[in-house]
Protein backbone atom coordinates (compact mmCIF):
# COMPACT_ATOMS: atom_id res chain seq x y z
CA UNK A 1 -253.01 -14.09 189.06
CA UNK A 2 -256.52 -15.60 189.20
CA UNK A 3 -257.47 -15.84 185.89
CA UNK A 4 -260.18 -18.19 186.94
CA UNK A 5 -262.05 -16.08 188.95
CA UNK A 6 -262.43 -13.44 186.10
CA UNK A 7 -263.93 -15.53 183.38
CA UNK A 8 -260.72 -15.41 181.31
CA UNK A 9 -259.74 -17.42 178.57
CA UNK A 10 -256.76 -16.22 177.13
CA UNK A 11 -253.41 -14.73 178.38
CA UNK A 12 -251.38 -12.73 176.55
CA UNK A 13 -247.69 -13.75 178.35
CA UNK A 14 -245.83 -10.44 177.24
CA UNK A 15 -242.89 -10.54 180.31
CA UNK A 16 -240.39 -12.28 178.22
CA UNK A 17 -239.71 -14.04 180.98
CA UNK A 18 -238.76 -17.68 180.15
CA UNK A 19 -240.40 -19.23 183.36
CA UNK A 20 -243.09 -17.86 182.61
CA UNK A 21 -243.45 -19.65 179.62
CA UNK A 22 -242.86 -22.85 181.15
CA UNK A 23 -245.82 -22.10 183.43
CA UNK A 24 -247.89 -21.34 181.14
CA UNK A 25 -248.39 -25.53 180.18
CA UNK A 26 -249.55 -25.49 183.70
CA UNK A 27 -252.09 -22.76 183.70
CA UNK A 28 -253.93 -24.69 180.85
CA UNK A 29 -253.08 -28.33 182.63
CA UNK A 30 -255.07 -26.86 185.79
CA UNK A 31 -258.03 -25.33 183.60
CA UNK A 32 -257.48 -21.98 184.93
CA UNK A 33 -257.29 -20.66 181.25
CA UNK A 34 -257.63 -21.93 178.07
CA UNK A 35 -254.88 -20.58 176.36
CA UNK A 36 -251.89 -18.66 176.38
CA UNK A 37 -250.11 -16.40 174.04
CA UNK A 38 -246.41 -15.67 173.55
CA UNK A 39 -245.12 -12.18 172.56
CA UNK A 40 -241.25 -13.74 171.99
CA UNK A 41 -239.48 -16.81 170.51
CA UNK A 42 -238.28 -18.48 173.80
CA UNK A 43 -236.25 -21.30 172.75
CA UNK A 44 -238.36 -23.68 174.35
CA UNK A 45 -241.74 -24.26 175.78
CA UNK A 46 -243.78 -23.49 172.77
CA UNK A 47 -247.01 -25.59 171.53
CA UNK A 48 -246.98 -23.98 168.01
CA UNK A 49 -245.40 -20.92 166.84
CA UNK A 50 -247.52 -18.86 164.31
CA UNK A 51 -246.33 -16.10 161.58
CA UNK A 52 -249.18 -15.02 159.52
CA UNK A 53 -248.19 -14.48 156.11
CA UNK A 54 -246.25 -18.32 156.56
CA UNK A 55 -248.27 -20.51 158.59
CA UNK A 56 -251.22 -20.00 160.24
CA UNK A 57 -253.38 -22.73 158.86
CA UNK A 58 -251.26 -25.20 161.23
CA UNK A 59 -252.77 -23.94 164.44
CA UNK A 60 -254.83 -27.35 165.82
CA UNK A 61 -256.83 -25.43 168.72
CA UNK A 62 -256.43 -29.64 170.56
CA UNK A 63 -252.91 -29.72 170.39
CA UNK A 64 -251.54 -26.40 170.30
CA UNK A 65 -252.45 -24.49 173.65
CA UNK A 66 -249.05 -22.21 174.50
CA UNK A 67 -248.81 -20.21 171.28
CA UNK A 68 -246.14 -18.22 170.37
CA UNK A 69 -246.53 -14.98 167.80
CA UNK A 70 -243.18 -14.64 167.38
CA UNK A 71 -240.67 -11.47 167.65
CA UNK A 72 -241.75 -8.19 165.25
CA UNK A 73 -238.40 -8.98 162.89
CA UNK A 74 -239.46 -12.77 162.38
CA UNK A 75 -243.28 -11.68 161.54
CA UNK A 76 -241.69 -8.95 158.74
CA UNK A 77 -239.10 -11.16 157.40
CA UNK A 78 -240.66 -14.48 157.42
CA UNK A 79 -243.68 -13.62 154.44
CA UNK A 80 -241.33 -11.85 152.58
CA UNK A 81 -238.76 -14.28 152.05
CA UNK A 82 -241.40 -17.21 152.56
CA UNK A 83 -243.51 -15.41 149.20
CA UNK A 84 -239.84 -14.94 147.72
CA UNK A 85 -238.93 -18.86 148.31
CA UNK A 86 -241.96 -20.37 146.71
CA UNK A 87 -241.55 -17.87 143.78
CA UNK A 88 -238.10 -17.67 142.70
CA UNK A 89 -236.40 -19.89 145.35
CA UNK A 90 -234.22 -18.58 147.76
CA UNK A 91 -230.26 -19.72 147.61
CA UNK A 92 -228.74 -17.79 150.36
CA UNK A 93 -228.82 -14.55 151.73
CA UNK A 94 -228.16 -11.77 154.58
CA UNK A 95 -230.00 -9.53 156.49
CA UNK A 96 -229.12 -6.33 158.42
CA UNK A 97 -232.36 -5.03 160.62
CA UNK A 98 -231.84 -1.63 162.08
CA UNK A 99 -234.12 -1.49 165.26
CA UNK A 100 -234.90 1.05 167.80
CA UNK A 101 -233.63 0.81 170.86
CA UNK A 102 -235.24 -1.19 173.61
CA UNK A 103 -236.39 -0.64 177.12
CA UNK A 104 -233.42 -2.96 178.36
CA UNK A 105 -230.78 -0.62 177.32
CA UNK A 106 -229.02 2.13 179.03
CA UNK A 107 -229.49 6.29 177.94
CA UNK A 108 -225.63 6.56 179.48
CA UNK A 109 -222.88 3.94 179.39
CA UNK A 110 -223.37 1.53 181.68
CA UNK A 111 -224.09 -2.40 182.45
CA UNK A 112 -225.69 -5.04 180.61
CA UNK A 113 -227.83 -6.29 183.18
CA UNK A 114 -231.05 -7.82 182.26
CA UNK A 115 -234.33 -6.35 183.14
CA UNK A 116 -236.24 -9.14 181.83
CA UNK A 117 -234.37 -12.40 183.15
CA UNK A 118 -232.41 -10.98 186.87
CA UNK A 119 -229.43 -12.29 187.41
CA UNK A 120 -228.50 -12.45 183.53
CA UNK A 121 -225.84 -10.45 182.36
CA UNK A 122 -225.78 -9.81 178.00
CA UNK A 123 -222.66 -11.21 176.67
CA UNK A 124 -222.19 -8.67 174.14
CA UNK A 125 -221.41 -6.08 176.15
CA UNK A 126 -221.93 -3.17 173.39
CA UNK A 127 -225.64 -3.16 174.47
CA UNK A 128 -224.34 -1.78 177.69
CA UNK A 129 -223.47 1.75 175.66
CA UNK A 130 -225.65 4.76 175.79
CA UNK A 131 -228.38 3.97 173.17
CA UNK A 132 -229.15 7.79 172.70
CA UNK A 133 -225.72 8.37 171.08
CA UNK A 134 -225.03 5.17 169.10
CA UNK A 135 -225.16 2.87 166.41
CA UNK A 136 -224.51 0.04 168.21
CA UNK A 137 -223.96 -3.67 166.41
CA UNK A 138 -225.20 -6.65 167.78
CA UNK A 139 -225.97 -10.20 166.89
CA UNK A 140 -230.17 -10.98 166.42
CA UNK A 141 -232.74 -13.92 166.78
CA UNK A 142 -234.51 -12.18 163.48
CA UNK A 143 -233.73 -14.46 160.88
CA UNK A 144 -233.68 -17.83 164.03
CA UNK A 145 -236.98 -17.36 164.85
CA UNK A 146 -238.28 -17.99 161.15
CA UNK A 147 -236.68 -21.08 161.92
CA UNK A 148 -239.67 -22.05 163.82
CA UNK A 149 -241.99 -21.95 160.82
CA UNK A 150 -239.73 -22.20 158.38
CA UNK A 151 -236.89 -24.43 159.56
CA UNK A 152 -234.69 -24.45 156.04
CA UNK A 153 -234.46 -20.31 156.12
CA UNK A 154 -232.04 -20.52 159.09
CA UNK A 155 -229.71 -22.27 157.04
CA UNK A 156 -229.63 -20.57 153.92
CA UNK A 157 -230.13 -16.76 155.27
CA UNK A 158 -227.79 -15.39 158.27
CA UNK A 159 -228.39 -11.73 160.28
CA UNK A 160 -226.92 -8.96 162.19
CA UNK A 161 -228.33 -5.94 163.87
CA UNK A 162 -227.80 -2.71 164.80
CA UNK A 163 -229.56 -1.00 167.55
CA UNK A 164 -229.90 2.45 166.38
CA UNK A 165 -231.16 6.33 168.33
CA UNK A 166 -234.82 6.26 167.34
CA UNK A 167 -237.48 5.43 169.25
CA UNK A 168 -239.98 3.45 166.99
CA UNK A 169 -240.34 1.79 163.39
CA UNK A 170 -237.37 -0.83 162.17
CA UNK A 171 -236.11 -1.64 158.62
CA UNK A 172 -234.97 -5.02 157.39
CA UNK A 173 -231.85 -4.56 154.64
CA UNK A 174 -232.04 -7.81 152.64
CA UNK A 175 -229.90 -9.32 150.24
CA UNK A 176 -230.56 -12.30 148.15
CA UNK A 177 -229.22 -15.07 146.14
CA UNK A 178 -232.86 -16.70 143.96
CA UNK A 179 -232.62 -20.06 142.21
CA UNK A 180 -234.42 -18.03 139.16
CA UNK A 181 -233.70 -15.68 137.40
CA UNK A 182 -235.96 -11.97 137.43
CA UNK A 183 -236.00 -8.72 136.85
CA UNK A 184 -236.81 -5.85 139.43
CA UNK A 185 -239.99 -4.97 137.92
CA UNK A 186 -241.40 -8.64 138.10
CA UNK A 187 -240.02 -8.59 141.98
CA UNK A 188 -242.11 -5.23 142.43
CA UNK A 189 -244.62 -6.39 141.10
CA UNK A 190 -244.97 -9.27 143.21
CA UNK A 191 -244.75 -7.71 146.69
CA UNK A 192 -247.51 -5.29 144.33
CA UNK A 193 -249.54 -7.79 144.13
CA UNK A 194 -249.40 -9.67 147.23
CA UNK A 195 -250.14 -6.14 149.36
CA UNK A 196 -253.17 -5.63 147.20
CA UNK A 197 -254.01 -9.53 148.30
CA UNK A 198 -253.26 -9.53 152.13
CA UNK A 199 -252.90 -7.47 154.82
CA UNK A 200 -249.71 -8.75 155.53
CA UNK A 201 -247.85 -6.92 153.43
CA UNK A 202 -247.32 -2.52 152.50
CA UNK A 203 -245.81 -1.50 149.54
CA UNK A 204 -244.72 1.82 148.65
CA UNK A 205 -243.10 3.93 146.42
CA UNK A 206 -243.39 7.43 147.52
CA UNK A 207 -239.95 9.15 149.33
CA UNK A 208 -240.79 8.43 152.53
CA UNK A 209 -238.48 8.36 156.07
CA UNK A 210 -238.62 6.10 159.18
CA UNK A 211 -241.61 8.27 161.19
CA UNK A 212 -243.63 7.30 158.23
CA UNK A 213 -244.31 4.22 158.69
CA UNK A 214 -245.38 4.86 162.68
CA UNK A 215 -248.97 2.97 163.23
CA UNK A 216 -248.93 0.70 160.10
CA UNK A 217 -251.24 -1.81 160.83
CA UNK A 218 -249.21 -4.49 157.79
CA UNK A 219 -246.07 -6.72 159.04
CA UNK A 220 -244.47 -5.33 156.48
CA UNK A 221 -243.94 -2.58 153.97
CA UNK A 222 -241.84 -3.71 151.10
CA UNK A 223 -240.52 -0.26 149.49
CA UNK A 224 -239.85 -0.86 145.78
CA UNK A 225 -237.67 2.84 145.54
CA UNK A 226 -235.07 0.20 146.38
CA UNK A 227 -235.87 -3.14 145.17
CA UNK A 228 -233.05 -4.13 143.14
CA UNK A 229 -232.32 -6.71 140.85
CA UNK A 230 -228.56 -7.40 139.66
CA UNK A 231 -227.55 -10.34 137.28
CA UNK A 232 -230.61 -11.64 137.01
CA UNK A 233 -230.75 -13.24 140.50
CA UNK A 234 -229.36 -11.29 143.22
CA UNK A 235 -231.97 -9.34 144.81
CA UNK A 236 -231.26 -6.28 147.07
CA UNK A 237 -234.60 -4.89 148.93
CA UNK A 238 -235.78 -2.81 151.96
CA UNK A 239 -238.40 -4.23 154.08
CA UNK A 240 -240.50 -1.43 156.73
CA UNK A 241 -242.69 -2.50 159.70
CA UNK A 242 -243.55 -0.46 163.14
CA UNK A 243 -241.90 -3.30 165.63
CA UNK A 244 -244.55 -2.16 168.35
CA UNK A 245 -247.69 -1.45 166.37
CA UNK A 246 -247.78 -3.00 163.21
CA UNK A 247 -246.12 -6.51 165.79
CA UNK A 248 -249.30 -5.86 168.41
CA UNK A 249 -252.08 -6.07 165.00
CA UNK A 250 -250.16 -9.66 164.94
CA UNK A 251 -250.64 -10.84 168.16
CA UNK A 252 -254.60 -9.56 168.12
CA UNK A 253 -254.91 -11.75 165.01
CA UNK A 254 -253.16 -14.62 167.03
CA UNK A 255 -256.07 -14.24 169.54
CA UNK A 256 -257.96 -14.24 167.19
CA UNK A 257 -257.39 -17.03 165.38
CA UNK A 258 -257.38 -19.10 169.44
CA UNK A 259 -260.02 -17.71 170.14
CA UNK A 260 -261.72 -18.88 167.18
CA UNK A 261 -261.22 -22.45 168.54
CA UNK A 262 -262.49 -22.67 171.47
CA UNK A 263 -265.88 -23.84 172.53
């Protein structure tokens, strides 16, 4: 594409496409753009990665010029167990997302070819089921892409996933070991407190259902119906967040906060 001819100064790379993301470094090498924005965690090929909520005070617009926003999960999870870390401390842990399904995925059985990367083939070949019909389980970078923010949650918290018949708006079931002791009040009132504080973070109470939570604008909705609390340290909590919308407000704020930068 020529970005140069059109006055641009930031791409948005949204193909998942891993080449892509090595090219990027080049785009900005040759001056044709300024920067460039990542809508994945690629393993490589990243300048900075940045979950607001965690850590976006360590953007450096000199050094950092391929920027990655992360995946939807990582920008939900990461400020809630990040906020949860610094205040109780964080032992160990699991975490079951349930996420809609995606456009790779097939509406009848079929293979697990990948639209994304050609010529790659998914290795757990559940994904090739018909998504319409299924709960299907499957393993998840959710809890390894905090890693690039946050590089001692990887260790301490471990993930699974299930791909599930609905169209829009995931949930993140967490359970937690803390270093401290609390009560489930004191935990509700802390996510209370932070979503009156930052946009970051929902909280709610009332009974609501998945199609609820469509178009939420927060990374996360922590819903304190089912914040739990059991001998005095092991904390059981449901996290909300529209992995389209709610992920998109994050990657407007990463330009944003580029944009900012630049001269």
């Amino acid at each position: 594409m020529p970005w140069e001819n059109h006055d641009i100064d930031i791409v948005i790379g949204a193909s998942g496409v891993h080449k892509n993301v090595l090219d990027s470094h080049k785009l900005v090498e040759q001056e044709r753009v300024a920067k460039v924005i990542i809508t994945h965690e690629p393993e490589d090929g990243l300048d900075q990665t940045i979950i607001f909520g965690v850590n976006e005070e360590s953007y450096n617009p000199k050094e950092h010029h391929v920027v990655g926003s992360s995946i939807c999960d990582g920008n939900a999870l990461a400020p809630a167990l990040n906020l949860l870390d610094e205040e109780y401390g964080v032992e160990q842990g699991f975490v079951t997302t349930l996420h809609p399904w995606l456009s790779y995925q097939n509406l009848v059985d079929g293979s697990v070819r990948s639209v994304s990367s050609p010529g790659h083939f998914w290795d757990d070949f559940q994904l090739g089921r018909a998504s319409d019909k299924n709960l299907i389980p499957k393993d998840t970078t959710a809890v390894d892409a905090i890693g690039a923010v946050r590089e001692d949650i990887p260790k301490k918290v471990k993930a699974m996933s299930f791909r599930v018949p609905t169209s829009i708006v995931s949930i993140s079931d967490v359970t937690l070991r803390l270093k401290t002791d609390t009560t489930t009040e004191e935990v509700n009132e802390l996510f209370k407190q932070e979503a009156k504080n930052d946009r970051i973070f929902g909280y709610n109470k009332k009974p609501l259902v998945s199609s609820d939570f469509k178009q939420i604008e927060e990374s996360l909705v922590y819903d304190a119906r089912w914040g739990n609390i059991q001998q005095g340290n092991n904390l059981h909590m449901i996290l909300w967040y529209d992995n389209e919308w709610g992920y998109s407000h994050r990657v407007v704020d990463t330009v944003r906060l580029v944009g900012s930068g630049l001269e």
